[in-house]
PDB file of N, CA and C in Angstrom:
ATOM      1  N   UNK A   1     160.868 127.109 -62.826  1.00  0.00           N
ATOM      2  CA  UNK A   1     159.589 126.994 -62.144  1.00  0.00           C
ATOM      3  C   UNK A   1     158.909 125.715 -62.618  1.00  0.00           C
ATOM      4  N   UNK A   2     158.277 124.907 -61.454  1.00  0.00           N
ATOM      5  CA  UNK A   2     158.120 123.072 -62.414  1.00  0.00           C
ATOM      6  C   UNK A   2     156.562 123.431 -62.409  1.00  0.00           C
ATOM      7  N   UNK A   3     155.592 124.273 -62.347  1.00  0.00           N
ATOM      8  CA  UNK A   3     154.564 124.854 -62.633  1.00  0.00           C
ATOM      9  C   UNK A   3     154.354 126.026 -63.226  1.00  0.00           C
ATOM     10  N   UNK A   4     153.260 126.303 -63.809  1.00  0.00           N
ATOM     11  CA  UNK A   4     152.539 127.760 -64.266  1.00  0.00           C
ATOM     12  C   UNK A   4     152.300 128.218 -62.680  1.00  0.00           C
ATOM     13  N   UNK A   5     151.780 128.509 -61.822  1.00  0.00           N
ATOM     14  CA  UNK A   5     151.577 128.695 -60.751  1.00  0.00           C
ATOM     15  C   UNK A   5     152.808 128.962 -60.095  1.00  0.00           C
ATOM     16  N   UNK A   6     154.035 128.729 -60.396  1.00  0.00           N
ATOM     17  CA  UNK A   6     155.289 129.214 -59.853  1.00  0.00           C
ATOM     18  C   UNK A   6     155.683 130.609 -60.620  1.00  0.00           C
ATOM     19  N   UNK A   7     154.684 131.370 -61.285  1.00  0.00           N
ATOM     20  CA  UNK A   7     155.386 131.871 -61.979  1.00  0.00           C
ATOM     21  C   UNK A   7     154.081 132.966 -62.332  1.00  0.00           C
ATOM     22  N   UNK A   8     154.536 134.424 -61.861  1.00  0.00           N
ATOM     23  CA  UNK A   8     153.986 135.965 -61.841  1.00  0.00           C
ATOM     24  C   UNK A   8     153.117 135.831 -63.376  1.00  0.00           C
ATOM     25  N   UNK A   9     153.513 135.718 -64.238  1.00  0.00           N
ATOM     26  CA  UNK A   9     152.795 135.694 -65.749  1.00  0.00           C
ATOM     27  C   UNK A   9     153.078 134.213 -66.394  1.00  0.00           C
ATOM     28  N   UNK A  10     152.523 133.565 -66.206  1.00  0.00           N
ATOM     29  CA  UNK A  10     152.592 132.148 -67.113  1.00  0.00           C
ATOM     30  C   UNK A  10     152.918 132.682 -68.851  1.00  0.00           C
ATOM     31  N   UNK A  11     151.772 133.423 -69.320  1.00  0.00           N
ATOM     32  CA  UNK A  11     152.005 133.233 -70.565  1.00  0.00           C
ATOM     33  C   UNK A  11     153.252 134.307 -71.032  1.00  0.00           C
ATOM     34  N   UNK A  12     153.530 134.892 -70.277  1.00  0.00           N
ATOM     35  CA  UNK A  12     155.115 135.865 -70.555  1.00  0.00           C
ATOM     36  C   UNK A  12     156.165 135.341 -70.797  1.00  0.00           C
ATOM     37  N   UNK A  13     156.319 134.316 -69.466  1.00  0.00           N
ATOM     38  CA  UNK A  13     157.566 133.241 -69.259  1.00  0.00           C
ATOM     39  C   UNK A  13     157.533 132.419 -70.313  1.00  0.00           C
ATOM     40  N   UNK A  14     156.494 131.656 -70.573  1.00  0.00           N
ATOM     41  CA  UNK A  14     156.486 130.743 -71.768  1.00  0.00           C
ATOM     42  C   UNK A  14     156.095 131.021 -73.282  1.00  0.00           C
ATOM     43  N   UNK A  15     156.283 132.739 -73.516  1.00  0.00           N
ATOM     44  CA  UNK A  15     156.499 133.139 -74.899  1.00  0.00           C
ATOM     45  C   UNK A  15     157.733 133.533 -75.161  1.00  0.00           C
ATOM     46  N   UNK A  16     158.875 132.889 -74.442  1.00  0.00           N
ATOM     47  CA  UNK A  16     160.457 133.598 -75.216  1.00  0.00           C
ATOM     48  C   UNK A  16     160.766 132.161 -75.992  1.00  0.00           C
ATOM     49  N   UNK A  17     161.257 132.212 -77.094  1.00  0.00           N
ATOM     50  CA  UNK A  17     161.181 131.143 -78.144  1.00  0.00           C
ATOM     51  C   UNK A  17     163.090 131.257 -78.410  1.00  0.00           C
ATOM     52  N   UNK A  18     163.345 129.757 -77.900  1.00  0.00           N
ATOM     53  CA  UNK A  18     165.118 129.946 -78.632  1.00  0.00           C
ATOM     54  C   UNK A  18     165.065 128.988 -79.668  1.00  0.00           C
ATOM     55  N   UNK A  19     166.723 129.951 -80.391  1.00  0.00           N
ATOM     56  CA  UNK A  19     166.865 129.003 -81.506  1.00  0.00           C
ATOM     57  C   UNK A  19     167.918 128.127 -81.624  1.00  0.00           C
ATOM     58  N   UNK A  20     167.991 127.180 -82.006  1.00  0.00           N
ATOM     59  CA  UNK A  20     169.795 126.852 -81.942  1.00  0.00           C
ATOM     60  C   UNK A  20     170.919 127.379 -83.005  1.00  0.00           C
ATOM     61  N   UNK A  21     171.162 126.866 -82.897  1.00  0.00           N
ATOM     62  CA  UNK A  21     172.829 127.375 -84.114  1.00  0.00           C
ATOM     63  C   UNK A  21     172.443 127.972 -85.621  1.00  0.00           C
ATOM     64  N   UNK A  22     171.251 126.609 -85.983  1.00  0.00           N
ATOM     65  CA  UNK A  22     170.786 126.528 -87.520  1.00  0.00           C
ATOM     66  C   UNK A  22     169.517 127.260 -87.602  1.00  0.00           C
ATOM     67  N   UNK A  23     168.714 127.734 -86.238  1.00  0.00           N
ATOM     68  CA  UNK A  23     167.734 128.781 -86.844  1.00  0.00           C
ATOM     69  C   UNK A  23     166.589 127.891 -86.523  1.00  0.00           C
ATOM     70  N   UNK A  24     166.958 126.409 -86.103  1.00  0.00           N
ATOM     71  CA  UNK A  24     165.640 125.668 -85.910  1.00  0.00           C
ATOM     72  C   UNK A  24     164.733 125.871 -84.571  1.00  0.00           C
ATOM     73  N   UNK A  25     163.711 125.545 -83.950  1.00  0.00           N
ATOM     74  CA  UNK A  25     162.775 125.683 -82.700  1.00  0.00           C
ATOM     75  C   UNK A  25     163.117 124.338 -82.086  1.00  0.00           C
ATOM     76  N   UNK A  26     163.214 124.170 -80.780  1.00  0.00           N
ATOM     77  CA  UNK A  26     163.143 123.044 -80.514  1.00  0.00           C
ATOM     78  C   UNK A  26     161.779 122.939 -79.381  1.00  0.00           C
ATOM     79  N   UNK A  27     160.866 122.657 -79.860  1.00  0.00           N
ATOM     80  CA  UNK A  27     159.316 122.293 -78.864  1.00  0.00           C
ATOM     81  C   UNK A  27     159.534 122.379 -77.681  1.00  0.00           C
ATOM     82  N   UNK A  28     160.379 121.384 -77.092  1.00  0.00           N
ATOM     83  CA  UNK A  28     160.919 121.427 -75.409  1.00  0.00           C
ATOM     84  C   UNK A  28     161.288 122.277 -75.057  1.00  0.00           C
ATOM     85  N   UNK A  29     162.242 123.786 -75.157  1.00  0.00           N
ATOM     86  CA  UNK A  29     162.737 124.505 -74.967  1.00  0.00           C
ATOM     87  C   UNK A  29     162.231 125.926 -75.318  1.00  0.00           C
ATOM     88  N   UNK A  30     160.914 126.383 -75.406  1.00  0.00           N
ATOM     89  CA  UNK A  30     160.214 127.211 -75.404  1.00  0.00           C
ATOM     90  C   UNK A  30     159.746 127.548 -74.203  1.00  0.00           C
ATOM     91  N   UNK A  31     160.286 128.323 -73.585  1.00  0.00           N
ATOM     92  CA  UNK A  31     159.745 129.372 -72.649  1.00  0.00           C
ATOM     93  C   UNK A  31     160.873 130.137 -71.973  1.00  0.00           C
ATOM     94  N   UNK A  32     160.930 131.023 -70.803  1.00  0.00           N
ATOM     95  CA  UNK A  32     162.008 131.182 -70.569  1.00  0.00           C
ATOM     96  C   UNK A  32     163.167 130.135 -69.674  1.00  0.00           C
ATOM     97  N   UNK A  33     164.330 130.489 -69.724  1.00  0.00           N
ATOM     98  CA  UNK A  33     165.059 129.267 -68.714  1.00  0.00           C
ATOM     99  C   UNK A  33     164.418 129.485 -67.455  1.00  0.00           C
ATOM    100  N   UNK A  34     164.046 127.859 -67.179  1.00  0.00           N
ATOM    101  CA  UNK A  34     163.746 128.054 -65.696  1.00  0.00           C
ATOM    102  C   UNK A  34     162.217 127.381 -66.031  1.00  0.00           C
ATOM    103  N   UNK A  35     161.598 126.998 -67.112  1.00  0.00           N
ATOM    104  CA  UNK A  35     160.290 126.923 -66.839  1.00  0.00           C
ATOM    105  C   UNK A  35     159.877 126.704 -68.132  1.00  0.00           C
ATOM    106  N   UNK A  36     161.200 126.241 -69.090  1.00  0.00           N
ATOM    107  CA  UNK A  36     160.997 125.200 -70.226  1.00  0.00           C
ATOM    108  C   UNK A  36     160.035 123.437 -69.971  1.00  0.00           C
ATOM    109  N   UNK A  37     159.539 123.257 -70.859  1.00  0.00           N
ATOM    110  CA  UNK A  37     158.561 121.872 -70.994  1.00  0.00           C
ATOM    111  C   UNK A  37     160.173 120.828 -70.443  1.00  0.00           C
ATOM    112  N   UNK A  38     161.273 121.149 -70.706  1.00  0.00           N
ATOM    113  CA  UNK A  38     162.277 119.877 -70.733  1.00  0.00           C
ATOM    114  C   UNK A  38     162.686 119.859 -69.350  1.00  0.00           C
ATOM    115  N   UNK A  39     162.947 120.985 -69.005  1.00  0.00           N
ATOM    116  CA  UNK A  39     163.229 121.255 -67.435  1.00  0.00           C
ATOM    117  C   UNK A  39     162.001 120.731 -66.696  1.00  0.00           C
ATOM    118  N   UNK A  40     161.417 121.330 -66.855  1.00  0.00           N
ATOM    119  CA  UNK A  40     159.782 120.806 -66.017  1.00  0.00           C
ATOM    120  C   UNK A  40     159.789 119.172 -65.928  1.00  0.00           C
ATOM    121  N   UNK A  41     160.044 118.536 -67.559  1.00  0.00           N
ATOM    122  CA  UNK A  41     159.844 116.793 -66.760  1.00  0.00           C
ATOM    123  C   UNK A  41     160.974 116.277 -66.048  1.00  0.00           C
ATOM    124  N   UNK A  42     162.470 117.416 -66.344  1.00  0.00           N
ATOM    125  CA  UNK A  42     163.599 116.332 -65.998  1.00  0.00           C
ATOM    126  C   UNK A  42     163.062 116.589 -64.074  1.00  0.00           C
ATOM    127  N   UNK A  43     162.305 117.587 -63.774  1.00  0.00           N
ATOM    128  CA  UNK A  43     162.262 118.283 -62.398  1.00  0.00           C
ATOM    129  C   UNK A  43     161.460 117.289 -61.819  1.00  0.00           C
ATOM    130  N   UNK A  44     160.105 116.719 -62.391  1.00  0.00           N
ATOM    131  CA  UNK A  44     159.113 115.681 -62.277  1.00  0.00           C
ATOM    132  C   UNK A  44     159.731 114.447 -62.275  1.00  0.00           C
ATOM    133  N   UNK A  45     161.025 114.074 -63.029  1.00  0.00           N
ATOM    134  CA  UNK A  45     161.550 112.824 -62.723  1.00  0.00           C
ATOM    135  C   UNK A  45     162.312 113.024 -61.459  1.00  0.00           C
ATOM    136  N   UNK A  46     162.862 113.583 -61.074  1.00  0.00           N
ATOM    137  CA  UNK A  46     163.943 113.185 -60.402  1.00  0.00           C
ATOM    138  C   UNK A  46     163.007 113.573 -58.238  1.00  0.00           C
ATOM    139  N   UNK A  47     161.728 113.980 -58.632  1.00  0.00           N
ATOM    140  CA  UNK A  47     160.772 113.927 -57.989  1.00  0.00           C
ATOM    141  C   UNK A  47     160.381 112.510 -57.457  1.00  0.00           C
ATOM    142  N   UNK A  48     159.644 111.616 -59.150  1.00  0.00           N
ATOM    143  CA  UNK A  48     159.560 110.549 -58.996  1.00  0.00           C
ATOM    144  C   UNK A  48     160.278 109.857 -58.628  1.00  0.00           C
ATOM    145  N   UNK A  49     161.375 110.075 -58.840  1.00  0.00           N
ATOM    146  CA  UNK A  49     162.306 108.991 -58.831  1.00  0.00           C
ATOM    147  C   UNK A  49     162.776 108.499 -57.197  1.00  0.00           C
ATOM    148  N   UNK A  50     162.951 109.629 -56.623  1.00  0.00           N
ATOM    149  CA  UNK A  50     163.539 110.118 -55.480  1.00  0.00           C
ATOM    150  C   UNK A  50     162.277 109.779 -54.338  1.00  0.00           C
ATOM    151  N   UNK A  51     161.096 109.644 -54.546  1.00  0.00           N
ATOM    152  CA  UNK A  51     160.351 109.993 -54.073  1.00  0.00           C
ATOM    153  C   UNK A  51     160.162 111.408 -53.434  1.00  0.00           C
ATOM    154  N   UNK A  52     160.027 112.448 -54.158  1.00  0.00           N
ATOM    155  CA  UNK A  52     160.508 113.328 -53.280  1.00  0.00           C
ATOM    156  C   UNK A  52     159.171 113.985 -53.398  1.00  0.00           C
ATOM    157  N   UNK A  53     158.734 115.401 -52.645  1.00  0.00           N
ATOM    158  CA  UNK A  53     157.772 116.396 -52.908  1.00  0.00           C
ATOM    159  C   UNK A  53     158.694 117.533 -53.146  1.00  0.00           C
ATOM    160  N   UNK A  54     157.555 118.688 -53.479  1.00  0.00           N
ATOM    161  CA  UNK A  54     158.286 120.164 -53.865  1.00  0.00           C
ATOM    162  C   UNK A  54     157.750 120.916 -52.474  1.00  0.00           C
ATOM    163  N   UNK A  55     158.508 120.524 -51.096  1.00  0.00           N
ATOM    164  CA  UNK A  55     157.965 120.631 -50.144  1.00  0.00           C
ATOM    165  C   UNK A  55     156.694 121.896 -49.419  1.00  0.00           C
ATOM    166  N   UNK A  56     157.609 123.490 -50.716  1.00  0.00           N
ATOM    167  CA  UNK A  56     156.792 124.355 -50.256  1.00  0.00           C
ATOM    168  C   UNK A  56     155.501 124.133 -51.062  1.00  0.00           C
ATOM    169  N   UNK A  57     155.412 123.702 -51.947  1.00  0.00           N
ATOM    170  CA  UNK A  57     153.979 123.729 -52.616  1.00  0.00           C
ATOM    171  C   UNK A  57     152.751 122.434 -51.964  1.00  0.00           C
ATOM    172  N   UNK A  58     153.468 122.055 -51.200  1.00  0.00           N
ATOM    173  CA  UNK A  58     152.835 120.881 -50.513  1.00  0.00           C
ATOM    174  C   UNK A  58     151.827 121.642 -49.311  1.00  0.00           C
ATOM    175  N   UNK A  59     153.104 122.836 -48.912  1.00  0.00           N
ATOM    176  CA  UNK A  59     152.480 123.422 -47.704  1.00  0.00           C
ATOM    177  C   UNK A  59     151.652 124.533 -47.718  1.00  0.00           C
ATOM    178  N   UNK A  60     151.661 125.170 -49.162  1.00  0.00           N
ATOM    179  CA  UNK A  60     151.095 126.090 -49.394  1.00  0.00           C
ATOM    180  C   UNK A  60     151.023 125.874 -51.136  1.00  0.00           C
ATOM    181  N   UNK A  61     149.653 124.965 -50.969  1.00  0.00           N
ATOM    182  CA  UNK A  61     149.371 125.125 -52.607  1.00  0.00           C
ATOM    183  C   UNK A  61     148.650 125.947 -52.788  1.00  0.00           C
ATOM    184  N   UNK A  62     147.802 125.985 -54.122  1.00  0.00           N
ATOM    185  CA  UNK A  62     147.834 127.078 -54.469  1.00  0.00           C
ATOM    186  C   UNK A  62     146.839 127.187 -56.129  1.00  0.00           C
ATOM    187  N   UNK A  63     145.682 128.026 -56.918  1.00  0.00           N
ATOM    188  CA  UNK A  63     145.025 127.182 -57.640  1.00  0.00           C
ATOM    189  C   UNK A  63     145.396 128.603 -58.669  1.00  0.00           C
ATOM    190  N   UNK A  64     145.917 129.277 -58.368  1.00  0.00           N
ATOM    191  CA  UNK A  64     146.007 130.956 -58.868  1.00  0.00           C
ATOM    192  C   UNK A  64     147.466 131.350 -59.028  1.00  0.00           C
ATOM    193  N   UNK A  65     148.680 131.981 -59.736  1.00  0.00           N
ATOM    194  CA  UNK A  65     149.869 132.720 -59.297  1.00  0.00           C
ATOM    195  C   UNK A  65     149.484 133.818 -58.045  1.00  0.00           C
ATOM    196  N   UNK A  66     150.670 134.016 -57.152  1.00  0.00           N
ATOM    197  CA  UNK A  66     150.506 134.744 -56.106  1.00  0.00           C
ATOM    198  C   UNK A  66     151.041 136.271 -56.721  1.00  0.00           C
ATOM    199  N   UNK A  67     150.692 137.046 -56.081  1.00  0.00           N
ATOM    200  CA  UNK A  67     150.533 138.408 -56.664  1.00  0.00           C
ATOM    201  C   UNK A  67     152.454 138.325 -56.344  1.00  0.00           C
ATOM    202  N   UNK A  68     152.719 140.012 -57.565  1.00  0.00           N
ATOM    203  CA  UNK A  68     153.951 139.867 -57.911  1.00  0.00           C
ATOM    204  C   UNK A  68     154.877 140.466 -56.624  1.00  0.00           C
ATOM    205  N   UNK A  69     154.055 140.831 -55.850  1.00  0.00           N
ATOM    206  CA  UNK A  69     154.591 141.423 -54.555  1.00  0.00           C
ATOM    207  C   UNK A  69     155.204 140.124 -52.962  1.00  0.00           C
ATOM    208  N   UNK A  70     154.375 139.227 -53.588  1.00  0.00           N
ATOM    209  CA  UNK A  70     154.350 138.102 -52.637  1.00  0.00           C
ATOM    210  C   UNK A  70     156.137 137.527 -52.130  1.00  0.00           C
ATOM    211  N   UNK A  71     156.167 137.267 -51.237  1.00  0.00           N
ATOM    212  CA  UNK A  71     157.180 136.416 -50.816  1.00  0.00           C
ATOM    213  C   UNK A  71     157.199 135.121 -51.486  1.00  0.00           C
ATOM    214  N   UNK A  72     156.450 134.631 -51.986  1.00  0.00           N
ATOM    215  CA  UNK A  72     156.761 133.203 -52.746  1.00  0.00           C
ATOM    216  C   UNK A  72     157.733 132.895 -54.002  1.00  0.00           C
ATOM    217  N   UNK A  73     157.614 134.608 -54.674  1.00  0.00           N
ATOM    218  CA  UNK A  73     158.752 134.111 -55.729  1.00  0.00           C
ATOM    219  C   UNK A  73     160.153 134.718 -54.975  1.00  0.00           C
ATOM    220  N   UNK A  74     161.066 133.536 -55.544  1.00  0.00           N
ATOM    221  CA  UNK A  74     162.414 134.000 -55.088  1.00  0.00           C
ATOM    222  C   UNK A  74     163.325 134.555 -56.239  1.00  0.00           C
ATOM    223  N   UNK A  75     162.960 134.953 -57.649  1.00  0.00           N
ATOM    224  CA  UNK A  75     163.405 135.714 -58.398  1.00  0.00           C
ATOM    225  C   UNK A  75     162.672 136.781 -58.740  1.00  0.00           C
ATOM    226  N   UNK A  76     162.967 138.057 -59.170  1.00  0.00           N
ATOM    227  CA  UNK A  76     162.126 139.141 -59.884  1.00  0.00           C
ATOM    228  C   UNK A  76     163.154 139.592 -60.721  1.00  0.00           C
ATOM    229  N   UNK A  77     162.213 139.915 -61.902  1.00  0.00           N
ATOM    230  CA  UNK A  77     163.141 140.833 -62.977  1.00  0.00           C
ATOM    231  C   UNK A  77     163.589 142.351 -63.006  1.00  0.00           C
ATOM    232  N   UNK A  78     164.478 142.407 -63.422  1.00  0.00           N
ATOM    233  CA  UNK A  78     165.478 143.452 -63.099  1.00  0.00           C
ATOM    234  C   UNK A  78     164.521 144.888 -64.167  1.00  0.00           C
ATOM    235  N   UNK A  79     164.752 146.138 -63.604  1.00  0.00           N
ATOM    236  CA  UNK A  79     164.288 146.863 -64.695  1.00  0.00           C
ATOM    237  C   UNK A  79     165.862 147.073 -65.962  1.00  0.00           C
ATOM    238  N   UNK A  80     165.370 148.094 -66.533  1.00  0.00           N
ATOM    239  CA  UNK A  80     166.038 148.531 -67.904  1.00  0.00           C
ATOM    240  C   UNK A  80     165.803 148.776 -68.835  1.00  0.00           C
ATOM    241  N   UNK A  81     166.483 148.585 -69.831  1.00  0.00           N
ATOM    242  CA  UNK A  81     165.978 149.173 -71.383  1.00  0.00           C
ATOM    243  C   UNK A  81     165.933 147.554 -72.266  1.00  0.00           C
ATOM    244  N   UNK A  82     165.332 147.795 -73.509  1.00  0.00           N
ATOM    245  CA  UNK A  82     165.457 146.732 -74.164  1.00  0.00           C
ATOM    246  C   UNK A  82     165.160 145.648 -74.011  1.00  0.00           C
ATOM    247  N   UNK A  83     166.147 144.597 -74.287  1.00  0.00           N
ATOM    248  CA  UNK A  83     166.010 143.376 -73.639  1.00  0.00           C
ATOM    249  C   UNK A  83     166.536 143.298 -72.328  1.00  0.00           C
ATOM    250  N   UNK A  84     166.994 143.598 -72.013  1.00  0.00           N
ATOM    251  CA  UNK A  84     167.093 143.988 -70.543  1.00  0.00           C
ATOM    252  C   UNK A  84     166.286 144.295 -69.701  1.00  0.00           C
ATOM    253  N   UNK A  85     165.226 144.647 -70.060  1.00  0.00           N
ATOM    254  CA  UNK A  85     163.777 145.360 -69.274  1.00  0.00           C
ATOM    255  C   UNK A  85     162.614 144.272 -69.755  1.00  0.00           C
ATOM    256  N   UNK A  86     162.762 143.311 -70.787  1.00  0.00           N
ATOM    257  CA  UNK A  86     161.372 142.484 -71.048  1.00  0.00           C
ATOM    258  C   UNK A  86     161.309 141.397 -69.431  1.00  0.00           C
ATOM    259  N   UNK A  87     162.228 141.476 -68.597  1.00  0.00           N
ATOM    260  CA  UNK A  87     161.196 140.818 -67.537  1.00  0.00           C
ATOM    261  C   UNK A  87     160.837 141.397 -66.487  1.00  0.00           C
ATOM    262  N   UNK A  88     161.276 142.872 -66.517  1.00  0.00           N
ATOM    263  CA  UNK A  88     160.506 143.294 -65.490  1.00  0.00           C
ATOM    264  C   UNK A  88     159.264 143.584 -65.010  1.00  0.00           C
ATOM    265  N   UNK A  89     158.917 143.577 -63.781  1.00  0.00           N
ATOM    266  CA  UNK A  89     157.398 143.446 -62.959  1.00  0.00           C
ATOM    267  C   UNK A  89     157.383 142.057 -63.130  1.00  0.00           C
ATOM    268  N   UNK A  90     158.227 141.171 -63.317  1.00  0.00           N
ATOM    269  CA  UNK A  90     157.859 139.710 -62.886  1.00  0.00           C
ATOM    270  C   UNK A  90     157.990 138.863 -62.334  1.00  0.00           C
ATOM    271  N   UNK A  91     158.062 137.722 -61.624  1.00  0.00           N
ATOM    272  CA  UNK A  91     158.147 137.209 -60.718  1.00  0.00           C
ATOM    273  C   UNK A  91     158.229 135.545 -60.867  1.00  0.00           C
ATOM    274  N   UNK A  92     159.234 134.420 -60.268  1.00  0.00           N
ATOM    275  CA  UNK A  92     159.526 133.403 -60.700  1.00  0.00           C
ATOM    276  C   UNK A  92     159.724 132.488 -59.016  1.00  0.00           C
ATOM    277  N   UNK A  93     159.305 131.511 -59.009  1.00  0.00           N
ATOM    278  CA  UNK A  93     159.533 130.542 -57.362  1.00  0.00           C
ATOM    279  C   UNK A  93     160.581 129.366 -58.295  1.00  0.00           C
ATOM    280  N   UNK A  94     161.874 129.669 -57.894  1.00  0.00           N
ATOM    281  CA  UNK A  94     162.731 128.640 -58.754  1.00  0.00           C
ATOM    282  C   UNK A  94     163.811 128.308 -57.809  1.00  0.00           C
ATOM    283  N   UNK A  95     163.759 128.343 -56.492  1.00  0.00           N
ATOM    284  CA  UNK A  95     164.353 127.902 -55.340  1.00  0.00           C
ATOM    285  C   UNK A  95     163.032 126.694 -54.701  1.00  0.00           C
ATOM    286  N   UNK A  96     164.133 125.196 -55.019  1.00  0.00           N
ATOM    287  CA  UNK A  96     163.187 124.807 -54.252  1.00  0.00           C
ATOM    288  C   UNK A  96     163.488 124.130 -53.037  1.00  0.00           C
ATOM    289  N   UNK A  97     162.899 123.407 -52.229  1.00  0.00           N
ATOM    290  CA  UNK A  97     163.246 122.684 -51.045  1.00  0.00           C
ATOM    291  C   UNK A  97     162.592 121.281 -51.345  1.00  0.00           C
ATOM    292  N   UNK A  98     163.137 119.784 -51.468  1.00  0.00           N
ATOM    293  CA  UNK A  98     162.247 118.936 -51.991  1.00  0.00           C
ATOM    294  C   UNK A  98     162.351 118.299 -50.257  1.00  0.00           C
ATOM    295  N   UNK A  99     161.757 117.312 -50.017  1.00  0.00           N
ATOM    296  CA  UNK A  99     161.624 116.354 -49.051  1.00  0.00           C
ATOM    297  C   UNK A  99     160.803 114.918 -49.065  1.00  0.00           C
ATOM    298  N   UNK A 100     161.126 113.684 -48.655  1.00  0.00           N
ATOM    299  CA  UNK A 100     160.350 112.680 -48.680  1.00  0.00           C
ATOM    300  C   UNK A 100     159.391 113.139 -48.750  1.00  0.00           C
ATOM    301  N   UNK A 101     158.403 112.267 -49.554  1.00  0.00           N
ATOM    302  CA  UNK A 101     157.140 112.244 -49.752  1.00  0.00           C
ATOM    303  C   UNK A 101     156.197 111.415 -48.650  1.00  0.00           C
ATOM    304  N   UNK A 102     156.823 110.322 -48.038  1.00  0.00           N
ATOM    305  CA  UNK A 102     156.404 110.029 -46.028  1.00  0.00           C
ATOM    306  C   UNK A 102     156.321 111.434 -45.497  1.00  0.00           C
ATOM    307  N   UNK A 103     157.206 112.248 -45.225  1.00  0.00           N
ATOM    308  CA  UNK A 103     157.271 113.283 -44.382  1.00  0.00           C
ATOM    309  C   UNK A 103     155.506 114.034 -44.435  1.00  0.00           C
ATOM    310  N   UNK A 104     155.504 114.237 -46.009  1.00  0.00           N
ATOM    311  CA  UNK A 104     153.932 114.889 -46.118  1.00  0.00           C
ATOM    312  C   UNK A 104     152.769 113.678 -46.101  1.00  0.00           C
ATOM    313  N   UNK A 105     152.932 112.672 -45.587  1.00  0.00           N
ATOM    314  CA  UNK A 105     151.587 111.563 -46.250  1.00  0.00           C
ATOM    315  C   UNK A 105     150.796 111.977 -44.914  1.00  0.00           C
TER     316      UNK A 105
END
């Protein structure tokens, strides 16, 4: 998700913390996959780069997350037990459609 706004609970998604091999944190890679700080700029470069937009958020922005029922996210978490069950009731927009940025001017 290349926003908080793509995403049913912002602060849910971006409290799962990994570690690497040695036990260390790496800053960039705090949150869940999909909506890590590193993902988010490589998503913003290749935006810039491309000139591109994130076409649906162009067409339907947005100043709030959309309720978890909404058609906008194209993932939801699965129920279950355990870790298996920490994302359920939630909701993620991680399908995107980009397009020239002419197309929207």
């Amino acid at each position: 998700a290349p926003e908080d706004i793509d995403l049913s609970d912002p602060d849910q998604f971006r409290s799962v913390i990994h570690e690497t091999a040695d036990g260390t944190i790496d800053p960039d890679n705090i949150g869940q996959a999909g909506c890590t700080d590193a993902e988010r700029r490589r998503f913003r470069a290749i935006l810039e780069r491309g000139n591109l937009v994130d076409a649906f958020r162009e067409l339907h922005p947005r100043t709030e997350p959309p309720p978890l029922e909404s058609a906008e996210y194209s993932w939801r978490g699965f129920g279950g037990s355990g870790s298996r069950g920490l994302l359920r009731g939630l909701g993620m927009r991680l399908d995107h459609i980009v397009s020239d940025r002419r197309v929207h001017a």
